[in-house]
Protein backbone atom coordinates (compact mmCIF):
# COMPACT_ATOMS: atom_id res chain seq x y z
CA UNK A 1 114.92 97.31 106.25
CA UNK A 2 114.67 100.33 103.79
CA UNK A 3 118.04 99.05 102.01
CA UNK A 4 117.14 95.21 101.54
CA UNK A 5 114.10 96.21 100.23
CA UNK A 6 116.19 98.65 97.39
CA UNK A 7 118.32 95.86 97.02
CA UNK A 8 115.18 93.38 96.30
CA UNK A 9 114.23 95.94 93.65
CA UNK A 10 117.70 96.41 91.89
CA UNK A 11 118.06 92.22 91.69
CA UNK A 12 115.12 91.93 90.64
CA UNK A 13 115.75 94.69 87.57
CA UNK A 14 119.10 92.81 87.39
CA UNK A 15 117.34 89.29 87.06
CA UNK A 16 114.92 90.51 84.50
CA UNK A 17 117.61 91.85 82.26
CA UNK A 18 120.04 89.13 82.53
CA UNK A 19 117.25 87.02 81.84
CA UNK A 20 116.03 89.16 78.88
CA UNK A 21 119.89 89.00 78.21
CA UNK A 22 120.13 85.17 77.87
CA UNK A 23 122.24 85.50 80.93
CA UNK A 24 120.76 84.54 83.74
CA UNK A 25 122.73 82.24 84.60
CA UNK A 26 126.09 83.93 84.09
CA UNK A 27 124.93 86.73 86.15
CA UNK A 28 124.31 84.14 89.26
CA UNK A 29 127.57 83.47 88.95
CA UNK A 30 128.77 86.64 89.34
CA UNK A 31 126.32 87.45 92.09
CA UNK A 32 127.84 84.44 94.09
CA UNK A 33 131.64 85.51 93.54
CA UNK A 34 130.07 89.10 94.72
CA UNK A 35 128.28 87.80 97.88
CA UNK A 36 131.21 85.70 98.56
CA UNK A 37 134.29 88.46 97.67
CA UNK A 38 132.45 91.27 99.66
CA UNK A 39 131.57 88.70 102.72
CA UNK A 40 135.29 87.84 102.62
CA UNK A 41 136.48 91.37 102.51
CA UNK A 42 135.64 93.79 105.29
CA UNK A 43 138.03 96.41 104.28
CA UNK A 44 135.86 96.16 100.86
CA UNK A 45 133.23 96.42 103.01
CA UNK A 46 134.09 99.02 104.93
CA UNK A 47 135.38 101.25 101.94
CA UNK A 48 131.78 101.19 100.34
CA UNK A 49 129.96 101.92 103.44
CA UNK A 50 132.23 104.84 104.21
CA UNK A 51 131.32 108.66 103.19
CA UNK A 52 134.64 109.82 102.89
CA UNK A 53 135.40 107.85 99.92
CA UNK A 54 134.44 109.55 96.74
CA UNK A 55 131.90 107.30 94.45
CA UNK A 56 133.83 107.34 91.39
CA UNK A 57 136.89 105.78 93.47
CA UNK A 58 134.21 103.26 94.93
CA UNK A 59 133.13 102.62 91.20
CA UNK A 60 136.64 102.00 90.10
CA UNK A 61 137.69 99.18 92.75
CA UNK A 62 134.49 97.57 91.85
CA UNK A 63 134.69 97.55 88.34
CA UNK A 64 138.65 96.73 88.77
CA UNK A 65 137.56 93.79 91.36
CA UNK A 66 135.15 92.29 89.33
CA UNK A 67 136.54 93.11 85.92
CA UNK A 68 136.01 89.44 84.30
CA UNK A 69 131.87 89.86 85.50
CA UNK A 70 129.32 90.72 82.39
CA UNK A 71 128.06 93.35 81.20
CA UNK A 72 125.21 93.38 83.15
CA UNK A 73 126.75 92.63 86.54
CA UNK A 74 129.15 96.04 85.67
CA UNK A 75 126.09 97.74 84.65
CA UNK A 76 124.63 97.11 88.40
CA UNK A 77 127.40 98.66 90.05
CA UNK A 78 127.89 101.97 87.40
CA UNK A 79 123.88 101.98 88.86
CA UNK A 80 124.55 101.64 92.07
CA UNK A 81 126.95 103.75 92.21
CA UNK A 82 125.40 106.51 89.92
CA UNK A 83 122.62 106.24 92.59
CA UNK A 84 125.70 106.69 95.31
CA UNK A 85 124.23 102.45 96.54
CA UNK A 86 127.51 101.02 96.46
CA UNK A 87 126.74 100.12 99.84
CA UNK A 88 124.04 97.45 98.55
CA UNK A 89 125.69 95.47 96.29
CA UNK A 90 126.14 92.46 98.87
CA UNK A 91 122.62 92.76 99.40
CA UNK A 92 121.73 92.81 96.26
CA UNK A 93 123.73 89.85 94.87
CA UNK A 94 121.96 87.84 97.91
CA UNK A 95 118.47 89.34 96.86
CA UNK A 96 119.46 87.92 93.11
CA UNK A 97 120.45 84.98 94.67
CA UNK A 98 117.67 84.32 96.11
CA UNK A 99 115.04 85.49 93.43
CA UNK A 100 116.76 82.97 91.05
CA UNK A 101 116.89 80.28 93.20
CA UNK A 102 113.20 80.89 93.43
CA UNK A 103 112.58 81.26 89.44
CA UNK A 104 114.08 78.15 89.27
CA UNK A 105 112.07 76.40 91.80
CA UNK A 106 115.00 75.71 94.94
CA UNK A 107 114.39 76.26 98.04
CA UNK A 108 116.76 77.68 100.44
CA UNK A 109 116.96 76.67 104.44
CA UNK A 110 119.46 77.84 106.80
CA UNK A 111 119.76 74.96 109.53
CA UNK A 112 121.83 75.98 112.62
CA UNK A 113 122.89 73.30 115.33
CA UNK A 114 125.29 73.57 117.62
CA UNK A 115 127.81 71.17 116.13
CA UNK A 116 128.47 69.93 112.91
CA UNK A 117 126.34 67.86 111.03
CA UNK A 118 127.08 64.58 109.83
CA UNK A 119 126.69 63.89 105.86
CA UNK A 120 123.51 61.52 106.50
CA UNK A 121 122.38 63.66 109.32
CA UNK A 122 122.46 66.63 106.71
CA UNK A 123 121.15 64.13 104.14
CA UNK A 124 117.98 63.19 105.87
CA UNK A 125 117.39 67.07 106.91
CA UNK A 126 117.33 67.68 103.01
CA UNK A 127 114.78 64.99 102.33
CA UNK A 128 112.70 66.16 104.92
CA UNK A 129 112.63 69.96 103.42
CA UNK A 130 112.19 68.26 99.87
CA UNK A 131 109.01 66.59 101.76
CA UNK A 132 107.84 69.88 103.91
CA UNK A 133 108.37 72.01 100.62
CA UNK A 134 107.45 69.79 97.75
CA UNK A 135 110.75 70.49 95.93
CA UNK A 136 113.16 68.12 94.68
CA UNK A 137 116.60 70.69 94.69
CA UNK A 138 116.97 72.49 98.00
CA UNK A 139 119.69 74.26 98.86
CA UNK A 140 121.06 74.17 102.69
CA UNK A 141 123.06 77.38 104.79
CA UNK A 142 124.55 75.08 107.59
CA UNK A 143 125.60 77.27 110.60
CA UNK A 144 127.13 76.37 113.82
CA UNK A 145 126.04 78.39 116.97
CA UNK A 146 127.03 76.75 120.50
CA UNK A 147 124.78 79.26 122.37
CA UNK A 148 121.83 77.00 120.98
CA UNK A 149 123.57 74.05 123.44
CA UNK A 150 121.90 71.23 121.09
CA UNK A 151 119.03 70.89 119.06
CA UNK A 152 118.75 73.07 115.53
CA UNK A 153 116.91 75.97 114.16
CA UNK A 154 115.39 75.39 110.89
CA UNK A 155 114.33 78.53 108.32
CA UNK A 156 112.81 78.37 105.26
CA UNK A 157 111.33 81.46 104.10
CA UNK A 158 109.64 82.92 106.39
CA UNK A 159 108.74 80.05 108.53
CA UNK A 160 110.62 79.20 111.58
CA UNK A 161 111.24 76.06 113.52
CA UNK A 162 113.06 76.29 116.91
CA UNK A 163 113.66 73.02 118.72
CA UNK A 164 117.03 74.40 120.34
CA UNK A 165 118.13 73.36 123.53
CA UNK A 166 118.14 77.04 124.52
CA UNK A 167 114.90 77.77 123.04
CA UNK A 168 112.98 75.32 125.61
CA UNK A 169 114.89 76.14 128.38
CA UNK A 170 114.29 80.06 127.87
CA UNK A 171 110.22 79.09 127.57
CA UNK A 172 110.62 76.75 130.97
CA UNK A 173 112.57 80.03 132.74
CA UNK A 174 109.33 81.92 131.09
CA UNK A 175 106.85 79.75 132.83
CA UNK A 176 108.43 79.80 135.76
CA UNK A 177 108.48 83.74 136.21
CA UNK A 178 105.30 83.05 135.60
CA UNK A 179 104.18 81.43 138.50
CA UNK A 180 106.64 83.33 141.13
């Protein structure tokens, strides 16, 4: 918890300069390429988390990696890794993410189900969070997860809504340990 709250703190230092910048939105785009380039690459992954690997050498990939970011985005990792943080940057781009999804008024929900959705089924989930959150441009994470057997799990923010399958059938075995 210690880390995503560092990370919350570097994007938002990030999203204030960018922003000072003029470049706010330039630097989202490099913090999605970042969130999805280090989510896609576990050796990448791997390499920053690891001790063995000297930071300059973790600088160096980084800055080769994402070469074509701005000067800002290559200013957060010569921080991070100045700080020896490399290890955050995923978090961080996420955190930024987030933050300027939230500057710009967008809410973000992560629905899970336990198939796929179809396009009006996913359609009429977004007008309902557009009603529940009073915004007109919501973003959805759709994520499939058998183990919920049918039903969804809906997140936005911090709220929670669990009308899984598994979810009721956990609170009947509850009950009835309960009662034995």
């Amino acid at each position: 918890m210690n880390g995503s709250r560092a990370a919350i703190r570097y994007a938002n230092a990030l999203l204030q300069k960018a922003h000072d910048n003029g470049h706010a939105e330039v630097v989202f785009g490099d913090m999605q390429s970042v969130a999805e380039t280090l989510a896609s690459s576990h050796e990448l992954q791997v390499a920053l988390k690891s001790p063995i690997i000297k930071v300059e050498d973790k600088q160096a990939v980084l800055e080769q990696v994402f070469a074509k970011s701005t000067e800002d985005t290559l200013g957060l990792i010569r921080v991070l890794a100045k700080n020896r943080r490399t290890d955050l940057l995923a978090h961080v781009a996420q955190a930024y993410i987030s933050l300027h999804h939230e500057a710009q008024g967008v809410k973000s929900a992560k629905v899970v189900t336990a198939f796929a959705l179809s396009a009006d089924l996913e359609k009429q989930i977004r007008q309902k969070i557009e009603g529940l959150t009073g915004s007109k441009e919501v973003t959805l994470d759709l994520e499939i997860d058998p183990s919920i057997i049918g039903g969804f799990v809906l997140r936005i923010g911090d709220l929670q809504y669990n009308a899984s399958v598994a979810n009721q059938l956990g609170q009947i075995k509850r009950e009835f340990s309960k009662s034995v």
